[in-house]
Protein backbone atom coordinates (compact mmCIF):
# COMPACT_ATOMS: atom_id res chain seq x y z
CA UNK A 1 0.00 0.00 0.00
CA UNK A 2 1.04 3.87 -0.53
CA UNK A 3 -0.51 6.89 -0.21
CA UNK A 4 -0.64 10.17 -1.82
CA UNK A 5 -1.54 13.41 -0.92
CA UNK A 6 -4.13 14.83 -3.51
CA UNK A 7 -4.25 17.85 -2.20
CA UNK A 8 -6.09 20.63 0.40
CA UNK A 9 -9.36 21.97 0.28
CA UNK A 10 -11.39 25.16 1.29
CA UNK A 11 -8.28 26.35 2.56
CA UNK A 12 -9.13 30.17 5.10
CA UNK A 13 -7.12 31.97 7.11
CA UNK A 14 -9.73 33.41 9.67
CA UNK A 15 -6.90 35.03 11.58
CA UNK A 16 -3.40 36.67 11.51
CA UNK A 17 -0.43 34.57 12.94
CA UNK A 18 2.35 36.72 14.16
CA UNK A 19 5.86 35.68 14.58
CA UNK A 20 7.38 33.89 17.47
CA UNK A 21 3.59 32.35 18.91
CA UNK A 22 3.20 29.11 19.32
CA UNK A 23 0.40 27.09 17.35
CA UNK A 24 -0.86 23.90 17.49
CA UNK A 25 -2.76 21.51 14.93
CA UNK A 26 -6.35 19.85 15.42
CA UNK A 27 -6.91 17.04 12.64
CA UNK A 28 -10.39 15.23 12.52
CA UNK A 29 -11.20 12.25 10.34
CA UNK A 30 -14.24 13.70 8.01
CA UNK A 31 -14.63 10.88 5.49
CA UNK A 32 -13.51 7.89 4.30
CA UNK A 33 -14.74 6.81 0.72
CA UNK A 34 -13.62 4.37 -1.82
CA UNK A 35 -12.26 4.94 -4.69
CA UNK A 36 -10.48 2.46 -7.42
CA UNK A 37 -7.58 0.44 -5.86
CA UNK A 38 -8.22 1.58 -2.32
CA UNK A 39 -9.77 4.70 -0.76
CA UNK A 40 -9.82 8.60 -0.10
CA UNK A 41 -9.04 10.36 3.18
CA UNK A 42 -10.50 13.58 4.27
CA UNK A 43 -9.49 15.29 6.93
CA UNK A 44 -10.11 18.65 8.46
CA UNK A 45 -7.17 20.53 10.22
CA UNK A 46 -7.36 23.46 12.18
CA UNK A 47 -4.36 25.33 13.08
CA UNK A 48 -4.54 27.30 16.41
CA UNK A 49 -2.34 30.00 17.82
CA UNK A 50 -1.93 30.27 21.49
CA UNK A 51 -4.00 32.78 23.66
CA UNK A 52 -6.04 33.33 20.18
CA UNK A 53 -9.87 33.67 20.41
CA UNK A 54 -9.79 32.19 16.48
CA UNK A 55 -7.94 29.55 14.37
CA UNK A 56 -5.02 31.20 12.13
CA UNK A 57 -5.77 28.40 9.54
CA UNK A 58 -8.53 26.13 8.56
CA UNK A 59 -8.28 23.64 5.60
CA UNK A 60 -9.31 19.77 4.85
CA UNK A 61 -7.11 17.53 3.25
CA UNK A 62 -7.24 14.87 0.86
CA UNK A 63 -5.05 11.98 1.08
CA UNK A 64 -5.54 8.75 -1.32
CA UNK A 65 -3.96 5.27 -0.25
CA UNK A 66 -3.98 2.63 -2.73
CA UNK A 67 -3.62 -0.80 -1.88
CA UNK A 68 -3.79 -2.39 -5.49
CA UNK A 69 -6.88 -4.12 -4.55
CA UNK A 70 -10.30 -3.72 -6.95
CA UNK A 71 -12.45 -1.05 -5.80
């Protein structure tokens, strides 16, 4: 099996990140779904800076692992 990162989606920046904070990353499983040969991830991150009332970045993420199986 492999995977491959197809890419990000509905990518905002809701909020300024200034130099020298610290940030953290959320990720949450959205979807799973088949697709030929194995299947597609979707994920949402969310990208915090500390002592912020907002996220500085909010995108999902597609990531496709193919196991060379029929789908």
């Amino acid at each position: 099996a492999f995977g491959v990162n197809y890419g990000l989606n509905r990518v905002r920046f809701p909020a300024p990140m200034p130099v020298g904070d610290r940030v953290r990353m959320r990720l949450k499983l959205a979807a799973v779904d088949d697709i030929a040969g194995g299947a597609q991830f979707t994920t949402e991150l969310t990208f915090e800076r500390e002592g912020g009332d907002k996220p500085v970045c909010v995108a999902e993420s597609l990531t496709r692992v193919f196991t060379g199986g029929q789908g």
